[in-house]
Protein backbone atom coordinates (compact mmCIF):
# COMPACT_ATOMS: atom_id res chain seq x y z
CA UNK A 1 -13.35 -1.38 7.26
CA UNK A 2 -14.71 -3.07 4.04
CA UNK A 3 -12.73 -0.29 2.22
CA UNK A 4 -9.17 -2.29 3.54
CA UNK A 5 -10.41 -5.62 1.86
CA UNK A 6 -10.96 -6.95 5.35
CA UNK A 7 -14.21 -9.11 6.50
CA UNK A 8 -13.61 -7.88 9.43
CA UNK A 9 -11.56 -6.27 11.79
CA UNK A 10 -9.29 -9.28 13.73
CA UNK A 11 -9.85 -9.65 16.93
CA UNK A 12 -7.12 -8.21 19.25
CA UNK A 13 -6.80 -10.58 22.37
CA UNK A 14 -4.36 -10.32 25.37
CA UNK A 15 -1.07 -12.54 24.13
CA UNK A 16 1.33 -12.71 27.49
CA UNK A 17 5.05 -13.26 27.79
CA UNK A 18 5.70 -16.97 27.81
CA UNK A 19 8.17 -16.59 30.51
CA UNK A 20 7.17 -15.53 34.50
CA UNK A 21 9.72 -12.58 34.44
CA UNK A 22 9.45 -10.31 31.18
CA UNK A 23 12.59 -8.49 30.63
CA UNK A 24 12.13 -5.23 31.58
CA UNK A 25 13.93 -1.64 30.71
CA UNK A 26 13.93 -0.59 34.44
CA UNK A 27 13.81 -2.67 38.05
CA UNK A 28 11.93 -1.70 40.76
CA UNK A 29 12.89 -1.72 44.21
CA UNK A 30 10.61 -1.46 47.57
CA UNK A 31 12.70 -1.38 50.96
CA UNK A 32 11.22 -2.17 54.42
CA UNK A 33 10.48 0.97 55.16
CA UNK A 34 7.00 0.28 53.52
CA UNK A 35 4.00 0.37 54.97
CA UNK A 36 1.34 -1.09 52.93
CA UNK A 37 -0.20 2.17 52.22
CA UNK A 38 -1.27 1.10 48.41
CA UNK A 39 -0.41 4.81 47.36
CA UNK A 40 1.73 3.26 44.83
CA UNK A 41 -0.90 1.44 43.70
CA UNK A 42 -3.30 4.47 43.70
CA UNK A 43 -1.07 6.72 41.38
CA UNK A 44 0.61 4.14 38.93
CA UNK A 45 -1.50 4.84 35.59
CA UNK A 46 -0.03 1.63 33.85
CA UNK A 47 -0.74 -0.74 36.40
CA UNK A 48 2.33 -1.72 37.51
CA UNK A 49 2.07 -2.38 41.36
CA UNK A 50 -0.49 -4.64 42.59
CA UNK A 51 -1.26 -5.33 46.18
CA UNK A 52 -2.48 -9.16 46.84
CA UNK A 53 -3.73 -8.78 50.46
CA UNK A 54 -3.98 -6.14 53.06
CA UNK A 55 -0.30 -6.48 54.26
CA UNK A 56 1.79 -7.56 50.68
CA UNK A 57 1.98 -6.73 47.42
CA UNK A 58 3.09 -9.30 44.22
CA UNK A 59 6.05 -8.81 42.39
CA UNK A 60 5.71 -5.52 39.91
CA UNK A 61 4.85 -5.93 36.92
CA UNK A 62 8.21 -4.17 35.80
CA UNK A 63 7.80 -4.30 31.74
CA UNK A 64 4.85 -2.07 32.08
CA UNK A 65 6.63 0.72 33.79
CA UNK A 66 7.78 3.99 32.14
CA UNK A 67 10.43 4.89 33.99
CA UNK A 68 11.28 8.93 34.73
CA UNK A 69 9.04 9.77 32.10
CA UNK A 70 6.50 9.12 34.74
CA UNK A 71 7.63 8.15 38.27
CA UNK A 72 4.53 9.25 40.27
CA UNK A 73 5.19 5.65 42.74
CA UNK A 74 8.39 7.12 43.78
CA UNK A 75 7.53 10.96 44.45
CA UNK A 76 4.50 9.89 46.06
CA UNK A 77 5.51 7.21 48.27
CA UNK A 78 5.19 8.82 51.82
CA UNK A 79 8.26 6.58 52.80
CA UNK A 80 10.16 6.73 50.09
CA UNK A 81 10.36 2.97 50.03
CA UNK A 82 10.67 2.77 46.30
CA UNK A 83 13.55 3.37 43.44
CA UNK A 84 13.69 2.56 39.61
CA UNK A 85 16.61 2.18 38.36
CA UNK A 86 17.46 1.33 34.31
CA UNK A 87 17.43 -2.57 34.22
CA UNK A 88 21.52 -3.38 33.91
CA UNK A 89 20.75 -6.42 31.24
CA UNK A 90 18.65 -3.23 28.70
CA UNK A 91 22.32 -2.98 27.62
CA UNK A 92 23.38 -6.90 26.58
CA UNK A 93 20.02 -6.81 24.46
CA UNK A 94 19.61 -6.45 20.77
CA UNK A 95 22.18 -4.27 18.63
CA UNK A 96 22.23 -0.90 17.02
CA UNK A 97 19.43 -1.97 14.30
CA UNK A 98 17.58 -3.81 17.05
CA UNK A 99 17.70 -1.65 19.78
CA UNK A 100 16.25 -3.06 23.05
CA UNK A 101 13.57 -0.45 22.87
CA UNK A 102 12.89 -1.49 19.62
CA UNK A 103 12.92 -5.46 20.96
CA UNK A 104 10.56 -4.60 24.08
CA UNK A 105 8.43 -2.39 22.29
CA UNK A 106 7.52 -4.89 19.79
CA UNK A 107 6.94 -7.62 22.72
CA UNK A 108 4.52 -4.89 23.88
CA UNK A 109 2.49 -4.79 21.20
CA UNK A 110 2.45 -8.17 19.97
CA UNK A 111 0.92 -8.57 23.39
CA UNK A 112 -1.43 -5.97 23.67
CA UNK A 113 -1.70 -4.92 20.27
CA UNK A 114 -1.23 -1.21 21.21
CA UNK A 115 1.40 1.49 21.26
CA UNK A 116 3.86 0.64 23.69
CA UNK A 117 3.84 3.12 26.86
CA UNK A 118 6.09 6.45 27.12
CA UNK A 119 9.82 5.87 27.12
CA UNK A 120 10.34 2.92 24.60
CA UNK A 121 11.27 4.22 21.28
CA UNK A 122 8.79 1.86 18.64
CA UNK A 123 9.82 3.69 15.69
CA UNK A 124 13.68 4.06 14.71
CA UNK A 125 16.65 1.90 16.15
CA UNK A 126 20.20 3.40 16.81
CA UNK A 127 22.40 2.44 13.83
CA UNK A 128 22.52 5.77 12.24
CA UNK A 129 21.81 5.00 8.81
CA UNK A 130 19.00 3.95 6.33
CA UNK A 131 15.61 4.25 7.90
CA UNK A 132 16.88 5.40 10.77
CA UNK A 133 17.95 8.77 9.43
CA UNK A 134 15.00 8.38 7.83
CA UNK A 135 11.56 10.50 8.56
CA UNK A 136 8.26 11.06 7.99
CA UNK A 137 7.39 14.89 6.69
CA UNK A 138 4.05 15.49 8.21
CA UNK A 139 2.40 18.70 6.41
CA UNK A 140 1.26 21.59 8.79
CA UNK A 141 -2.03 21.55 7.93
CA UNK A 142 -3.56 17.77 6.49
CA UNK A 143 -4.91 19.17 2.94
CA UNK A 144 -8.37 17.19 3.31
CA UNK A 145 -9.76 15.67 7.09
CA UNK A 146 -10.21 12.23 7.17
CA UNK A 147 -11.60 9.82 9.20
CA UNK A 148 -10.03 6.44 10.25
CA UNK A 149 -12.80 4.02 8.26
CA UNK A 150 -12.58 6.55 5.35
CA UNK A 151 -9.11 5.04 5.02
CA UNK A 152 -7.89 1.99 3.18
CA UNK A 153 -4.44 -0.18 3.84
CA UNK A 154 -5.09 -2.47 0.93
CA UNK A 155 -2.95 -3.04 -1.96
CA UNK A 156 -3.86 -5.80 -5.04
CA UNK A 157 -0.98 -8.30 -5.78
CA UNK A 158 -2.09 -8.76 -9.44
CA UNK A 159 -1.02 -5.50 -11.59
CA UNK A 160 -1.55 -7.35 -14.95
CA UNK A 161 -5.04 -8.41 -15.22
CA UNK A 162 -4.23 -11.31 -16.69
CA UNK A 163 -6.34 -14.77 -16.16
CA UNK A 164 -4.64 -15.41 -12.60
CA UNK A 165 -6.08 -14.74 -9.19
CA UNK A 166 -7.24 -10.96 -8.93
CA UNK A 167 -5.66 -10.86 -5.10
CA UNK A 168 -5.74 -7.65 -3.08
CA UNK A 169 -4.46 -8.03 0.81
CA UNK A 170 -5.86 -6.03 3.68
CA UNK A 171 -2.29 -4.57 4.83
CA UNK A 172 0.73 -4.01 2.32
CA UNK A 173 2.73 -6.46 4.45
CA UNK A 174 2.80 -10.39 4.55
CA UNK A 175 4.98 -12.51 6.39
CA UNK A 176 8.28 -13.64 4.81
CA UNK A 177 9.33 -17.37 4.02
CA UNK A 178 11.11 -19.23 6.67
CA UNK A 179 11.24 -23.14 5.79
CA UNK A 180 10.16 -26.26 8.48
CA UNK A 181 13.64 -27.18 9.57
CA UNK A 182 14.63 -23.15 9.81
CA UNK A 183 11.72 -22.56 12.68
CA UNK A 184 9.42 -25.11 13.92
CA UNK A 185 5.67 -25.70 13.68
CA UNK A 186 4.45 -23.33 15.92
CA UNK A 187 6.26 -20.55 13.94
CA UNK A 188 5.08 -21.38 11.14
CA UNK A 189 1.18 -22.09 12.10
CA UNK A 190 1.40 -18.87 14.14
CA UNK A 191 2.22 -16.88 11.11
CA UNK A 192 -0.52 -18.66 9.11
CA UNK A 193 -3.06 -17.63 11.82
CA UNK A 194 -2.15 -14.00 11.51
CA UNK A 195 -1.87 -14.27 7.77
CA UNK A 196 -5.58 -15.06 7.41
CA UNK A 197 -6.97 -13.34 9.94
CA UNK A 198 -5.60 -9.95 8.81
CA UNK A 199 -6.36 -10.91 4.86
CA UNK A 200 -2.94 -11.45 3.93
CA UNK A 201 -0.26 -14.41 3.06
CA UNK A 202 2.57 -16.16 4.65
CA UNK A 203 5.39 -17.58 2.73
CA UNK A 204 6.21 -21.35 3.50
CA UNK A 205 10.35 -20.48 2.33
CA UNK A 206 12.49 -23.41 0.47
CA UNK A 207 11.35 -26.54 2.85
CA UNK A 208 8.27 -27.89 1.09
CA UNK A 209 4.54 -26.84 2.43
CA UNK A 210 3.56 -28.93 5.36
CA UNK A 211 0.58 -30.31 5.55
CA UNK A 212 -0.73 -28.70 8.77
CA UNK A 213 -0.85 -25.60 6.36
CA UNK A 214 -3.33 -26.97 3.99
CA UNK A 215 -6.33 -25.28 5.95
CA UNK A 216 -4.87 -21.86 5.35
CA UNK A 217 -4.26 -22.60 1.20
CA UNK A 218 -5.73 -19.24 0.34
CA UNK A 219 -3.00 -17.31 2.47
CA UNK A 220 0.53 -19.09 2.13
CA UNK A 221 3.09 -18.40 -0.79
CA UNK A 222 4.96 -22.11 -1.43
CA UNK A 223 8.58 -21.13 -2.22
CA UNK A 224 10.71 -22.82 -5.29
CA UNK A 225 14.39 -22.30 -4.29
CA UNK A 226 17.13 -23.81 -6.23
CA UNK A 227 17.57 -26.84 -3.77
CA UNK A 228 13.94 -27.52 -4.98
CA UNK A 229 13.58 -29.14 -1.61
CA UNK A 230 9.71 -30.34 -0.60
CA UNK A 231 8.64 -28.85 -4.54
CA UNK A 232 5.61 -30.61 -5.93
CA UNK A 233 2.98 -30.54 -8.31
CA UNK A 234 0.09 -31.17 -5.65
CA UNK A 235 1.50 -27.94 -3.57
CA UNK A 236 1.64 -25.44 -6.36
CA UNK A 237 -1.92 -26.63 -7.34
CA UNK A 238 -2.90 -25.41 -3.96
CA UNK A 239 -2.30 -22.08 -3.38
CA UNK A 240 -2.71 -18.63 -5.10
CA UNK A 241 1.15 -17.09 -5.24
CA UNK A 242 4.15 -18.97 -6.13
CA UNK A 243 7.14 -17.65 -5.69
CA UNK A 244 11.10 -18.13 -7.21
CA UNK A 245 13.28 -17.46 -4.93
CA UNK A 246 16.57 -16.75 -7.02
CA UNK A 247 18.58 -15.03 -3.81
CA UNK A 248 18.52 -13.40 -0.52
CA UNK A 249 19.49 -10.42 0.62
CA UNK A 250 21.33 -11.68 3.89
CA UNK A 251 23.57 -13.67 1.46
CA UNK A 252 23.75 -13.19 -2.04
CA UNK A 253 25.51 -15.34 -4.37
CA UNK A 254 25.90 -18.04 -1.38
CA UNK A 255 22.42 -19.63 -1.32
CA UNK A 256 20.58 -21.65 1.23
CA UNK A 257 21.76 -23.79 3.98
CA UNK A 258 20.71 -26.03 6.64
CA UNK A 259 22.38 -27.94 9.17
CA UNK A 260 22.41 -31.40 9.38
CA UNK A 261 21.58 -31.04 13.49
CA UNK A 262 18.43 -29.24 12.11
CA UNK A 263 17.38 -31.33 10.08
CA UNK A 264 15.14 -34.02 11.97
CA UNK A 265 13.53 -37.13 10.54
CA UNK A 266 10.15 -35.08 9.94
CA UNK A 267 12.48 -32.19 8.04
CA UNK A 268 14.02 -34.64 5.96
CA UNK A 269 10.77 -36.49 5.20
CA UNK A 270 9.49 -33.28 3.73
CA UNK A 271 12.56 -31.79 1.55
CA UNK A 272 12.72 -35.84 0.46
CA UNK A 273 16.47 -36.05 2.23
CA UNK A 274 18.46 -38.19 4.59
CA UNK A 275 18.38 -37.09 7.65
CA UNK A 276 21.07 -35.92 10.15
CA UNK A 277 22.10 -34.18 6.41
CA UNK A 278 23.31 -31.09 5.93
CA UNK A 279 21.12 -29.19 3.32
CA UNK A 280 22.32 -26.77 0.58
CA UNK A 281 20.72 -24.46 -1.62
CA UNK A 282 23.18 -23.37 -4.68
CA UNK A 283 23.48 -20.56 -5.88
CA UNK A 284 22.06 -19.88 -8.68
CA UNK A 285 19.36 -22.01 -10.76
CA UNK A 286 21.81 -22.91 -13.32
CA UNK A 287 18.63 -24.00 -15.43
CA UNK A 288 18.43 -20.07 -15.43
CA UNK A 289 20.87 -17.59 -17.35
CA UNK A 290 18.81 -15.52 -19.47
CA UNK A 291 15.62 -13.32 -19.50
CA UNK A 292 13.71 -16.29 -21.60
CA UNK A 293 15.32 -19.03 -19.01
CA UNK A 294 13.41 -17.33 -16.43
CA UNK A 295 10.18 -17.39 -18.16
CA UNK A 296 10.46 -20.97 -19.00
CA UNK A 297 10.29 -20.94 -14.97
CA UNK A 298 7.71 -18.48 -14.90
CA UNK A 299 5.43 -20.60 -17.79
CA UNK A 300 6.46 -24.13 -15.85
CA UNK A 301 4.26 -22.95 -12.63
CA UNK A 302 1.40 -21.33 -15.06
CA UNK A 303 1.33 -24.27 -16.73
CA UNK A 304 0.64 -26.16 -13.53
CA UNK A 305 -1.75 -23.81 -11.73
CA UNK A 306 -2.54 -21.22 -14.86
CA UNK A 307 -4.74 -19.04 -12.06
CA UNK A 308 -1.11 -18.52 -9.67
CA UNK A 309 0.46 -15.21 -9.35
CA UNK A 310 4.44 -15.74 -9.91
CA UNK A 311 6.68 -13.95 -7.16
CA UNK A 312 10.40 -13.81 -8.11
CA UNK A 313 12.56 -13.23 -4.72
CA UNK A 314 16.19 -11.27 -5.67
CA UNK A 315 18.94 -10.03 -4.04
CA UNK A 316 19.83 -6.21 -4.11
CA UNK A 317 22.87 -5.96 -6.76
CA UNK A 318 23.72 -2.71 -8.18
CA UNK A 319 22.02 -3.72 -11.43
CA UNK A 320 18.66 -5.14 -9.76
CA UNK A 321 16.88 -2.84 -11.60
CA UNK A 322 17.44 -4.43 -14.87
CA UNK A 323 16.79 -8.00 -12.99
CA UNK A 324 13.13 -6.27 -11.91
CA UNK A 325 12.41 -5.12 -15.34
CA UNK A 326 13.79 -9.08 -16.71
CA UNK A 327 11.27 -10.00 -14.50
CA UNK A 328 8.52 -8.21 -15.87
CA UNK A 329 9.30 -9.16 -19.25
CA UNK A 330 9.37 -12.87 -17.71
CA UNK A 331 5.66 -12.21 -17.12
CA UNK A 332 5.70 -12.15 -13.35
CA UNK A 333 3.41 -10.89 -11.40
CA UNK A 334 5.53 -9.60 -8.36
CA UNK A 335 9.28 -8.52 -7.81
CA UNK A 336 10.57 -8.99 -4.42
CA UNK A 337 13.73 -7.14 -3.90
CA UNK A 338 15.37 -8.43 -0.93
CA UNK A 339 17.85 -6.47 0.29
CA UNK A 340 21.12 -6.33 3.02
CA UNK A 341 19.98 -5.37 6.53
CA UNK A 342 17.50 -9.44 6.22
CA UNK A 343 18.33 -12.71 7.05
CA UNK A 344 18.08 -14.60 10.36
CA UNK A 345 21.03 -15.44 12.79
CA UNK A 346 22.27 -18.23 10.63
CA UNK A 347 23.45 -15.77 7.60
CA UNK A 348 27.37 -14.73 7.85
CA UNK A 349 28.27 -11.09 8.80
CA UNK A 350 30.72 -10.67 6.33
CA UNK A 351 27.60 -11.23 3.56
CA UNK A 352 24.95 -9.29 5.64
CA UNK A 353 27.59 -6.06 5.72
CA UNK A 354 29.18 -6.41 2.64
CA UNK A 355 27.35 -7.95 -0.60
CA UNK A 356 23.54 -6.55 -1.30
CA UNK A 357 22.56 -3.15 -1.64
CA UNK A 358 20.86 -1.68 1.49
CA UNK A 359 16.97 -1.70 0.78
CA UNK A 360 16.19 2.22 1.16
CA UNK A 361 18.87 2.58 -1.51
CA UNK A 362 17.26 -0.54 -3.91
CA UNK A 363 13.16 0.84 -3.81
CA UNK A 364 13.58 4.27 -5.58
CA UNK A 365 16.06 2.66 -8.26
CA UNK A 366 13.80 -0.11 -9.25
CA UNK A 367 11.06 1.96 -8.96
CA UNK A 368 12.22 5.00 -10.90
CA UNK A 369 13.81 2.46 -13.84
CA UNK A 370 10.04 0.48 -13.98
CA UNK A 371 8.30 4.02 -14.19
CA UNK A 372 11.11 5.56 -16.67
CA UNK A 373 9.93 2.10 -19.04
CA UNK A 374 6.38 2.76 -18.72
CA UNK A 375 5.66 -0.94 -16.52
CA UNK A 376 5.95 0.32 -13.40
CA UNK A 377 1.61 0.42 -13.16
CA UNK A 378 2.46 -3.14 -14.22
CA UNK A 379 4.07 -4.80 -11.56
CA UNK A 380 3.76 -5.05 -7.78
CA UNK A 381 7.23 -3.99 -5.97
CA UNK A 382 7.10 -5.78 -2.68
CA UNK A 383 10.37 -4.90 -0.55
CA UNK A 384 11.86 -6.58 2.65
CA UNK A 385 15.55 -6.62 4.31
CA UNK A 386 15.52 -5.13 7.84
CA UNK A 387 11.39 -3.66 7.69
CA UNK A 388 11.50 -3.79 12.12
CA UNK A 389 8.11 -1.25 12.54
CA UNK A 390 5.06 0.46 11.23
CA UNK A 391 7.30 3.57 10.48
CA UNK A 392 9.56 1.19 8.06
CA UNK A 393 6.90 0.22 5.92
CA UNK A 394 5.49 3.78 5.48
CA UNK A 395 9.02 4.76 5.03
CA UNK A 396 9.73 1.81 2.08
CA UNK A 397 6.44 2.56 0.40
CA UNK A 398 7.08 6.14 0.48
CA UNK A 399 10.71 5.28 -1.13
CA UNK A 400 8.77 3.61 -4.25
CA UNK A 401 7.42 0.01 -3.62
CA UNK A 402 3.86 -1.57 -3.00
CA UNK A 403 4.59 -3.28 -0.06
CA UNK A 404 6.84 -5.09 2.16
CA UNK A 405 7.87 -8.66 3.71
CA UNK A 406 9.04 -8.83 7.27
CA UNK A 407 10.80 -11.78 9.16
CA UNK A 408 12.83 -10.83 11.94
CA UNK A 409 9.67 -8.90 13.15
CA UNK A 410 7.53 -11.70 13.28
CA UNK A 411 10.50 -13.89 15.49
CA UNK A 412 11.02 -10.38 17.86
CA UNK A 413 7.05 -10.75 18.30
CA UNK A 414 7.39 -14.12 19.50
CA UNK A 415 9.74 -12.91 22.14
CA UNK A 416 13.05 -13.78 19.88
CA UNK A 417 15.86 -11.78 22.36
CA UNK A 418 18.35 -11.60 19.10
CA UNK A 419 21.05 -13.84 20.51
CA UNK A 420 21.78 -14.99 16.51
CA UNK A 421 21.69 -18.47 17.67
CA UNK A 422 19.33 -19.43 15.09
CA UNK A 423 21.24 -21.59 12.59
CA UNK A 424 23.02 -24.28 15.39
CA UNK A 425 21.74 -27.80 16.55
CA UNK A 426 19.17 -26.84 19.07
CA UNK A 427 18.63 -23.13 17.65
CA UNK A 428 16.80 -21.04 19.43
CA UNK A 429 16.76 -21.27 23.36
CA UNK A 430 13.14 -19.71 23.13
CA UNK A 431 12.09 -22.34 20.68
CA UNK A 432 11.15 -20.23 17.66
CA UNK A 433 13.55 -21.39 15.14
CA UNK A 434 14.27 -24.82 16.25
CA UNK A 435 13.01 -27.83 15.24
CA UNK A 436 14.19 -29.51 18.82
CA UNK A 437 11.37 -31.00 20.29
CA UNK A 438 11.89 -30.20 23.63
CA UNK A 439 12.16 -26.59 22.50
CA UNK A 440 8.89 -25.99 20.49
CA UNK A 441 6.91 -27.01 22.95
CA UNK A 442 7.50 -23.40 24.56
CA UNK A 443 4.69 -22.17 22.70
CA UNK A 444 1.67 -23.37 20.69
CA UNK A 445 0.43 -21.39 17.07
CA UNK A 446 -2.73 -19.89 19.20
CA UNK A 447 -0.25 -18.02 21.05
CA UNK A 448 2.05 -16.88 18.12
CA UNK A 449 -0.76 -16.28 15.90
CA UNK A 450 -2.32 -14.17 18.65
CA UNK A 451 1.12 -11.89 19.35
CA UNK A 452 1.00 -11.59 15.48
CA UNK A 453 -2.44 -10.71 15.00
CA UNK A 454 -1.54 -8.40 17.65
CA UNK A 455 1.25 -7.04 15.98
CA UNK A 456 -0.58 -6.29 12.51
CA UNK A 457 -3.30 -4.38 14.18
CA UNK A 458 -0.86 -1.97 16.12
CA UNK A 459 1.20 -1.52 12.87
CA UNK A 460 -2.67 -1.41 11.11
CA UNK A 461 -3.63 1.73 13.37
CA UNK A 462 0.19 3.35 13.05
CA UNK A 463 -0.55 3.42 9.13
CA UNK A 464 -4.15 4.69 9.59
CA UNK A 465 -2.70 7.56 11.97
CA UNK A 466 0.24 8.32 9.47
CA UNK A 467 -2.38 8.38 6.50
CA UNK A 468 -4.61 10.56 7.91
CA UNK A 469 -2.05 13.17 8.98
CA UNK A 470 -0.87 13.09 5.10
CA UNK A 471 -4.36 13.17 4.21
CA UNK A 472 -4.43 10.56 1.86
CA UNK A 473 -7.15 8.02 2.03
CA UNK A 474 -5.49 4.72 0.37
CA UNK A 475 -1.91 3.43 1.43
CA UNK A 476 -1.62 3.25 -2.43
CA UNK A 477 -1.21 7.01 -2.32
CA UNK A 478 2.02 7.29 -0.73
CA UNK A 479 3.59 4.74 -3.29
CA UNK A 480 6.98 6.69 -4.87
CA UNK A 481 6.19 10.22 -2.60
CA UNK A 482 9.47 10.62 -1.70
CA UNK A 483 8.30 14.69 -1.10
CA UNK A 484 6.79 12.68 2.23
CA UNK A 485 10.17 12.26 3.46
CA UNK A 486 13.19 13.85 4.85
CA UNK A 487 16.83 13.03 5.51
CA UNK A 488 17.52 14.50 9.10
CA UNK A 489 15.73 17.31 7.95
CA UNK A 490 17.13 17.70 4.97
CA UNK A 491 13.97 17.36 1.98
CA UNK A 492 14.20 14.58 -0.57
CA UNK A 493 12.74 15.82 -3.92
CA UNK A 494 12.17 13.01 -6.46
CA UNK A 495 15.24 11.34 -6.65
């Protein structure tokens, strides 16, 4: 695996639900007219019914089960002491973009690190639009035969080789910036696990870079939002990538905010604010109006850590192209278009449905403008705002862009049930973004890191699979091949 900028391949590791009862897509029932036979036991391929002693069997282990697709415990069971039945609660969970497949099928392979068993969907949701309309076109007949170590999922960051880091990542994905105060420790240090073990970065968002992170320098982006919370000189000395973030997707034009519930003693000592406070972000830097205001920006982090790669994190407007290309000229290394579908629980609907341009639509129109000016070879396009699976990213590199940020896939791998909870006192009842401490001590960062670790290498083997049926042998093959797509089976042709 050398060829995917990787030391080595991480290791995958069993990551269990935190919780004694997994939520499940069906229930199993067993009557008294069993006998203890174990025949259910015998014929169930995924290990779902487990007999403790000669006369009783534990609890199944519903989440594994596949339902109809499969079914051999209930046609076989000489008493017919057994029914599955879809589990009534499949339908309060997630939404049409996160389906509950979607949600249990990630769980699955954050803990496993496989593909998730027959009869949970792992690649589309239900919201009939964007990437889910979306698909792969497979050819017939792969033009060359590859094999998976022939195969590389590395992209470089650093398009200008200029003086500054020459960084390439072992996956075109890294995890997106969600600030202490926004999720708690064990978030964070869980994504920062995963980051470096799979040769990639995590991004630290707008509440200054805790210290707990300074073992994992060489993988975390520090964010500079216009709040400038937790900004200083010592933490842009100490990392490779910097990045500006001017807007977000989830809610451009309305910036960054924290609640004063969520913002503890330890948050406040961090962003350098009273706590108890509520914390706002403004939108926009109003140091920042022009092309050559943004590279004063650009030149006041080289001029601190010359050897940094500059990320600058936008919202999707209908002009972002000529923001991406304003960024270029800035002398940034990476654009990071950010568009609608993002955002966590705590952004309004009425921005999340209404304001930025949906991501699918951004990608070819930045990309097409930055190839049309002759800088698109330049410039790494990195793209985020609702990226869910393996098939997304393949699907938003295909569309034009480098690589991709994801957020809300990391939380869903850390068992986040989508309740959009996220932004009140006590946040998250599953103590993921919380900063209550009788919440975040659900979990510890050798679990999350391990469920995202997990996660990576499923999503790593989906894009070796996908490659290898295109029969290309670098990810960076597939950037702008919109010919590998289709719209419901209608061909898109370079547009």
């Amino acid at each position: 695996m050398s060829n995917n900028n990787l030391e080595s391949v991480p290791g995958v590791a069993p990551a269990p639900s935190r919780y004694r009862n997994q939520i499940s897509k069906y229930i199993i029932y067993r009557n008294d007219r069993c006998i203890n036979c174990s025949k259910c036991v015998e014929v169930c391929k995924a290990g779902v019914h487990q007999q403790i002693g000669a006369s009783s069997f534990s609890r199944p282990q519903e989440h594994k089960c596949i339902g109809v697709s499969c079914n051999a415990c209930v046609d076989q069971c000489p008493e017919k002491a057994l029914t599955v039945i879809i589990n009534p609660m499949i339908e309060m969970l997630g939404d049409y973009r996160w389906t509950s497949d979607l949600i249990l099928s990630t769980w699955y392979q954050a803990e496993t690190g496989k593909l998730p068993p027959d009869g949970l969907e792992y690649c589309i949701g239900n919201s009939g639009g964007g990437f889910d309309r979306l698909r792969i076109k497979f050819p017939e007949n792969p033009p060359i035969e590859l094999k998976s170590d022939e195969i590389s999922t590395s992209i470089p960051l650093n398009r200008r080789n200029d003086n500054a880091h020459r960084v390439e990542i072992g996956l075109p994905v890294y995890g997106g910036g969600m600030s202490y105060g926004s999720v708690g420790l064990s978030t964070i240090l869980g994504k920062a696990r995963a980051a470096k073990a799979w040769n990639t970065f995590t991004c630290t968002g707008e509440g200054g870079y805790h210290a707990t992170l300074y073992p994992y320098d060489d993988h975390v982006i520090t964010q500079v939002a216009t709040g400038l919370f937790g900004v200083r000189e010592d933490t842009i000395k100490r990392v490779k990538i910097v990045e500006f973030k001017y807007a977000q997707g989830a809610k451009p034009g309305l910036g960054g905010h924290l609640l004063g519930d969520k913002n503890t003693p330890d948050v406040a000592a961090m962003r350098e604010a009273v706590a108890g406070t509520a914390l706002f972000s403004p939108f926009p830097f109003h140091s920042v109006y022009s092309v050559e205001d943004h590279k004063k920006h650009v030149d006041w982090i080289k001029a601190m850590n010359p050897k940094a790669l500059v990320s600058v994190k936008v919202s999707t407007p209908t002009d972002v192209d000529m923001v991406a290309i304003g960024s270029y000229y800035a002398e940034a290394h990476i654009i990071h278009i950010d568009g609608s579908y993002g955002g966590t629980g705590a952004a309004p609907n009425i921005a999340k449905k209404n304001i930025a341009m949906p991501i699918e639509y951004a990608i070819p129109k930045v990309h097409n403008f930055l190839k049309a000016e002759g800088v698109r070879d330049k410039i790494t396009l990195i793209a985020s705002g609702g990226i869910r699976t393996a098939h997304d990213v393949v699907k938003a590199i295909a569309l034009g862009a480098d690589g991709v940020v994801i957020g809300t896939a990391e939380m869903v791998a850390l068992e986040c049930v989508r309740c959009a909870n996220c932004e009140s006192g006590r946040g998250c009842p599953r103590g993921i973004a919380t900063t209550d401490r009788e919440l975040t001590h659900q979990f510890d960062p050798e679990w999350s890191g391990q469920r995202l670790i997990n996660l990576l290498s499923s999503w790593h083997d989906q894009f070796v699979d996908i490659l290898k049926k295109l029969g290309m042998k670098s990810v960076q093959e597939l950037v702008g091949r919109h010919d590998c797509l289709e719209y419901e089976g209608v061909a898109i042709h370079g547009k």
